[in-house]
C-alpha atoms as a PDB file:
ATOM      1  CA  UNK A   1      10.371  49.540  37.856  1.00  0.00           C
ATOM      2  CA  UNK A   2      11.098  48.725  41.959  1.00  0.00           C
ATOM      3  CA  UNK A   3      10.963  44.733  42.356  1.00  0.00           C
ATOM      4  CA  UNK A   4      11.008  44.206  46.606  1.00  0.00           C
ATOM      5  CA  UNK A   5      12.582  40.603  45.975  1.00  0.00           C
ATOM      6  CA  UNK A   6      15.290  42.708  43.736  1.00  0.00           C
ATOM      7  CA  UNK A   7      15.666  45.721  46.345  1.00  0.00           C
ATOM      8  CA  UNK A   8      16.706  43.130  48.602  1.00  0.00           C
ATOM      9  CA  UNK A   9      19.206  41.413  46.789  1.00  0.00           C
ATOM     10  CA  UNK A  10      20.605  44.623  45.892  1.00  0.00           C
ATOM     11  CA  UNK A  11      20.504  45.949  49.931  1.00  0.00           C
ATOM     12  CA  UNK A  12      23.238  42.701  50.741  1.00  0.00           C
ATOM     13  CA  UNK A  13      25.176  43.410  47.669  1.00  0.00           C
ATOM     14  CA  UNK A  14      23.886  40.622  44.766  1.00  0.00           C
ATOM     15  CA  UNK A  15      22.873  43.244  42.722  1.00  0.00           C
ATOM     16  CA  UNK A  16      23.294  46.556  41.221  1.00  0.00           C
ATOM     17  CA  UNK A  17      20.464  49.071  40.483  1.00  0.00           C
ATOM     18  CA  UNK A  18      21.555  50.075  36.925  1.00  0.00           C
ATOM     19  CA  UNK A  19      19.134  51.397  34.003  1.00  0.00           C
ATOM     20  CA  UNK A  20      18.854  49.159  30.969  1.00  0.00           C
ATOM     21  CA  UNK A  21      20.634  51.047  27.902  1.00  0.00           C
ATOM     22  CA  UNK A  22      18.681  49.967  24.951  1.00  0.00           C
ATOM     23  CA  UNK A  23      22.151  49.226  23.349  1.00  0.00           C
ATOM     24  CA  UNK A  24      23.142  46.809  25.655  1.00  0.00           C
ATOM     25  CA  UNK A  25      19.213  44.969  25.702  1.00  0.00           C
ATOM     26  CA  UNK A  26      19.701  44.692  21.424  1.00  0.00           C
ATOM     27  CA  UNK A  27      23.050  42.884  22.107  1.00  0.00           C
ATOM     28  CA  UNK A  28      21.769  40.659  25.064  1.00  0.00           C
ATOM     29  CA  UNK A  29      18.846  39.658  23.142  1.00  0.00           C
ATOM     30  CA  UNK A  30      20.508  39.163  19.917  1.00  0.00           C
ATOM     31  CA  UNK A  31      23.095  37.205  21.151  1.00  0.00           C
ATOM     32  CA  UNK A  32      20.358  35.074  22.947  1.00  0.00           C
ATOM     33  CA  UNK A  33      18.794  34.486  19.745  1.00  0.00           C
ATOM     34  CA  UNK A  34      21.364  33.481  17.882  1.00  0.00           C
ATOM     35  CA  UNK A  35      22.869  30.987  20.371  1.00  0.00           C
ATOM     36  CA  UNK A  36      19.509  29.272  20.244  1.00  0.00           C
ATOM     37  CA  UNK A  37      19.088  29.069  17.337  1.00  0.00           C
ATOM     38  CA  UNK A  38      22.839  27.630  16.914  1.00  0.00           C
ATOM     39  CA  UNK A  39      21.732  25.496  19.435  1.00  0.00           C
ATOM     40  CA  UNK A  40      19.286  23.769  17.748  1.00  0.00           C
ATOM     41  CA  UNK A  41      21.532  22.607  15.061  1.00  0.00           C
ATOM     42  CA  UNK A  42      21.246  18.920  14.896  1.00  0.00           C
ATOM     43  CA  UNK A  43      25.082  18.879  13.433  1.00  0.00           C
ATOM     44  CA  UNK A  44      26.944  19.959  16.251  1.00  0.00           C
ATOM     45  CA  UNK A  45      27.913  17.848  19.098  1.00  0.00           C
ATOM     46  CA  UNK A  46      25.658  17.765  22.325  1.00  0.00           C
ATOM     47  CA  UNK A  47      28.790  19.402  24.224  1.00  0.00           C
ATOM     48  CA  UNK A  48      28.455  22.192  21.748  1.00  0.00           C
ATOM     49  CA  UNK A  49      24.678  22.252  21.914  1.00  0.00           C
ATOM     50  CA  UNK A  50      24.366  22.483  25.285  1.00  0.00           C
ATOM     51  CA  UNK A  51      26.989  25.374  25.678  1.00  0.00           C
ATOM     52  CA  UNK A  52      24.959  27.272  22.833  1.00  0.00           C
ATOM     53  CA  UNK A  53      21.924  27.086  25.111  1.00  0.00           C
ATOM     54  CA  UNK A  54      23.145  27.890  28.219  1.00  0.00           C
ATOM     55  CA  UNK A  55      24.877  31.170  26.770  1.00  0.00           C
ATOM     56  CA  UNK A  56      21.614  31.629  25.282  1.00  0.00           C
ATOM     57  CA  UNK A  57      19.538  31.094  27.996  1.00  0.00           C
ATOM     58  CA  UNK A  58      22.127  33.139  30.279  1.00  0.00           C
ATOM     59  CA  UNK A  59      22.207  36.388  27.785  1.00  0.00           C
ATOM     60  CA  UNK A  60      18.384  36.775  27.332  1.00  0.00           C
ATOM     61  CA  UNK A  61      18.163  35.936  32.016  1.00  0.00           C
ATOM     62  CA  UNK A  62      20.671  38.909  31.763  1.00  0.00           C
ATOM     63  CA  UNK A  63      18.694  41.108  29.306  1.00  0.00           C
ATOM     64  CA  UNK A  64      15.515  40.271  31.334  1.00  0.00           C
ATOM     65  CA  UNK A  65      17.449  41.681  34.778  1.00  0.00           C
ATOM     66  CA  UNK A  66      18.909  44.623  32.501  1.00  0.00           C
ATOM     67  CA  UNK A  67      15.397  45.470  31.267  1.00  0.00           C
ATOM     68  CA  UNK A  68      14.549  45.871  34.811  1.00  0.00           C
ATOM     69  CA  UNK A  69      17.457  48.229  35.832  1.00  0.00           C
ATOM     70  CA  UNK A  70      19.478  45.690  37.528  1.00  0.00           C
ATOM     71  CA  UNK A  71      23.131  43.844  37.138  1.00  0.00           C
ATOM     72  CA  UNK A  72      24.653  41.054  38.278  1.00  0.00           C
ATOM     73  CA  UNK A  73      27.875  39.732  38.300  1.00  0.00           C
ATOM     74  CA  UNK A  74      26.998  36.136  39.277  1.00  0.00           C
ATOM     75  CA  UNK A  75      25.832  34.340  36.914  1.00  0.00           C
ATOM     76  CA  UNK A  76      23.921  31.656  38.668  1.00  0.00           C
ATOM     77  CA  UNK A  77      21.610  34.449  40.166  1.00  0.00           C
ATOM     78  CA  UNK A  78      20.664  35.991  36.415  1.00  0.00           C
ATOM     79  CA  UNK A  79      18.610  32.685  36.458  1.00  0.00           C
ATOM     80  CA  UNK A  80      17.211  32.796  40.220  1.00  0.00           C
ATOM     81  CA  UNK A  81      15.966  36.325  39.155  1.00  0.00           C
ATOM     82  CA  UNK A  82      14.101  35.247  36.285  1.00  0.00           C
ATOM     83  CA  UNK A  83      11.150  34.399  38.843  1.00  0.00           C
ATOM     84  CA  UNK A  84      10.681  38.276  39.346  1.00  0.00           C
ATOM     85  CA  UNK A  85      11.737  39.501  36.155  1.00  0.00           C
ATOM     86  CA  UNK A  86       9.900  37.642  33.747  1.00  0.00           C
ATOM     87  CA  UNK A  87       7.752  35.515  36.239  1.00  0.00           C
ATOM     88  CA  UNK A  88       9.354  32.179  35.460  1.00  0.00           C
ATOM     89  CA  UNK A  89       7.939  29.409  37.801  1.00  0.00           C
ATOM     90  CA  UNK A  90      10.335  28.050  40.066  1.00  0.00           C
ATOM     91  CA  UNK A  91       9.910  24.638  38.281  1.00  0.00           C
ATOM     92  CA  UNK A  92      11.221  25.966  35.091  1.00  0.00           C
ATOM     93  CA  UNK A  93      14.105  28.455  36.093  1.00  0.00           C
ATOM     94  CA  UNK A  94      15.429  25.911  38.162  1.00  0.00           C
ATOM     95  CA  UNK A  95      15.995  23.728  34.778  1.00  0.00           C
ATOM     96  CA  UNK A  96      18.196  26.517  34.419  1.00  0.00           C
ATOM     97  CA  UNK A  97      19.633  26.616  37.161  1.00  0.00           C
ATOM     98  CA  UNK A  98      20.980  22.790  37.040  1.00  0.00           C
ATOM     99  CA  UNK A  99      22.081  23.544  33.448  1.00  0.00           C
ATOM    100  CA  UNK A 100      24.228  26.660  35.498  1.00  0.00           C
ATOM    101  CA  UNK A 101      25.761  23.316  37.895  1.00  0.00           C
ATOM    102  CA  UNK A 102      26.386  21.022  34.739  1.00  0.00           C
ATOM    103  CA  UNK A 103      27.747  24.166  33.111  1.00  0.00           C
ATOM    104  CA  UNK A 104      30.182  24.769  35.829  1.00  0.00           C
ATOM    105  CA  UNK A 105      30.979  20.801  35.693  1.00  0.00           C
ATOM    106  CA  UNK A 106      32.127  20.769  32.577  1.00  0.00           C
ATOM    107  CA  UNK A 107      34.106  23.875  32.753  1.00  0.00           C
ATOM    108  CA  UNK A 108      35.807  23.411  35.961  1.00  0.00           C
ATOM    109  CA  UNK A 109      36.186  19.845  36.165  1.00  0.00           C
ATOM    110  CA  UNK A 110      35.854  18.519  32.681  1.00  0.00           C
ATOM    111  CA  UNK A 111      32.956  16.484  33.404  1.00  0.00           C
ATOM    112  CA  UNK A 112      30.115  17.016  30.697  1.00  0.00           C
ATOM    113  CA  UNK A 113      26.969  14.842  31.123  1.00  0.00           C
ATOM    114  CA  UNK A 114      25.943  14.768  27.346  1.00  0.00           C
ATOM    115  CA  UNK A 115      22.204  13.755  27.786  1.00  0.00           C
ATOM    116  CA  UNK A 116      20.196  15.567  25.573  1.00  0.00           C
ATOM    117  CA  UNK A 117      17.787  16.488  27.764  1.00  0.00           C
ATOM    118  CA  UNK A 118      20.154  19.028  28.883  1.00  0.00           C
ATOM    119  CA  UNK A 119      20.902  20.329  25.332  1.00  0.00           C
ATOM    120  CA  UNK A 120      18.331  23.592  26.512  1.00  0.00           C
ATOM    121  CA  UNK A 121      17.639  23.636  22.762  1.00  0.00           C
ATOM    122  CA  UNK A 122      13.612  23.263  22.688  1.00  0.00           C
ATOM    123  CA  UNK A 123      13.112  23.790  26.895  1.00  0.00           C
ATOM    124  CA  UNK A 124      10.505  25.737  27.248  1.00  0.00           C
ATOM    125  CA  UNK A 125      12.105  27.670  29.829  1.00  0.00           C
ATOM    126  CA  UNK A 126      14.253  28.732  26.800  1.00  0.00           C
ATOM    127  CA  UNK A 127      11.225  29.084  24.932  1.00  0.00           C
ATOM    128  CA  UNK A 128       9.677  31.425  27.084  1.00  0.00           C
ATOM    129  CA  UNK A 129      12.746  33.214  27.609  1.00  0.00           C
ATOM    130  CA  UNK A 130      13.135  34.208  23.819  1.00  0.00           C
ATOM    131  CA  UNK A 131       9.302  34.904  23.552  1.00  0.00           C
ATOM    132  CA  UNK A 132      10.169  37.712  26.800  1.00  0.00           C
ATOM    133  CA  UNK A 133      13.115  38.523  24.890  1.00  0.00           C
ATOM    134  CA  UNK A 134      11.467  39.605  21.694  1.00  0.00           C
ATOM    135  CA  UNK A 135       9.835  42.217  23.636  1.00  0.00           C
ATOM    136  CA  UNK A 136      12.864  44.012  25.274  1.00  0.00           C
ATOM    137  CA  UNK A 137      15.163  44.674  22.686  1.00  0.00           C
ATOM    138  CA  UNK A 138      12.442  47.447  20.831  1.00  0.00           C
END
C-alpha cells in the first residue's frame, strides 16, 4: 500500500519502508489493548493512567504505520502519521500528540500535569485507535 505523504517522509529519512509481519501487528495491537484497558482502571493513580494510555495509544499508532509497511524510530511521528494511516483528523491526533509533549515532561524533567483530561483513557482518539486496531491484528 504506497501512501505519497509516507513516501516522502521516508525519501528524507523519517521512515522506513518495511512490510508488516503479522507477528509483530498481534503484539502491537495486543499490547495496545491491554494498556487501555489498564488504563481505565479507576484504582491506579492518574500518573499511572496516563502512562498506560499513552503506551497504548503509541503501540496501536505503531501497529497502524506497521500495517502499512512502514517504521519509525521517533516516536512523536507514529502519531503525526496516524492522519494517513488510519485517517485521524488533525484535531484528534494532535490530542496525541500533546500527550507525546506531557509524556516527554514527565520523563525528562519530572514534571507530570495530572489532569485527567490527559489520562487518554476514554479519548476518542484512543477509541478510534483500538476500533482500527481490532482490524489489523487478523
Amino acid at each position: 500500500m504506497s501512501h505519497p505523504q509516507l513516501d516522502n517522509l521516508v525519501r528524507v529519512g523519517k521512515l522506513k519502508p518495511e512490510p508488516a509481519a503479522d507477528t509483530d501487528l498481534r503484539g502491537l495491537v495486543g499490547s495496545g489493548m491491554r494498556r487501555a484497558d489498564d488504563a481505565a482502571r479507576v484504582e491506579l493513580s492518574l500518573e499511572s493512567r496516563f502512562d498506560l494510555g499513552y503506551n497504548a495509544a503509541r503501540a496501536l499508532a505503531l501497529a497502524a504505520l506497521r500495517f502499512h509497511g512502514y517504521r519509525s524510530d521517533s516516536r512523536y511521528l507514529v502519531f503525526q502519521c496516524l492522519q494517513h494511516t488510519i485517517e485521524l483528523p488533525p484535531e484528534q491526533w494532535r490530542v496525541l500528540d500533546q500527550a507525546h509533549r506531557k509524556r516527554n515532561l514527565a520523563e525528562y524533567e519530572g514534571e507530570m500535569d495530572t489532569d485527567s483530561d490527559h489520562s487518554l483513557t476514554r479519548a476518542p482518539d484512543c477509541l478510534s485507535l483500538r476500533s482500527a486496531g481490532s482490524n489489523w491484528s487478523g
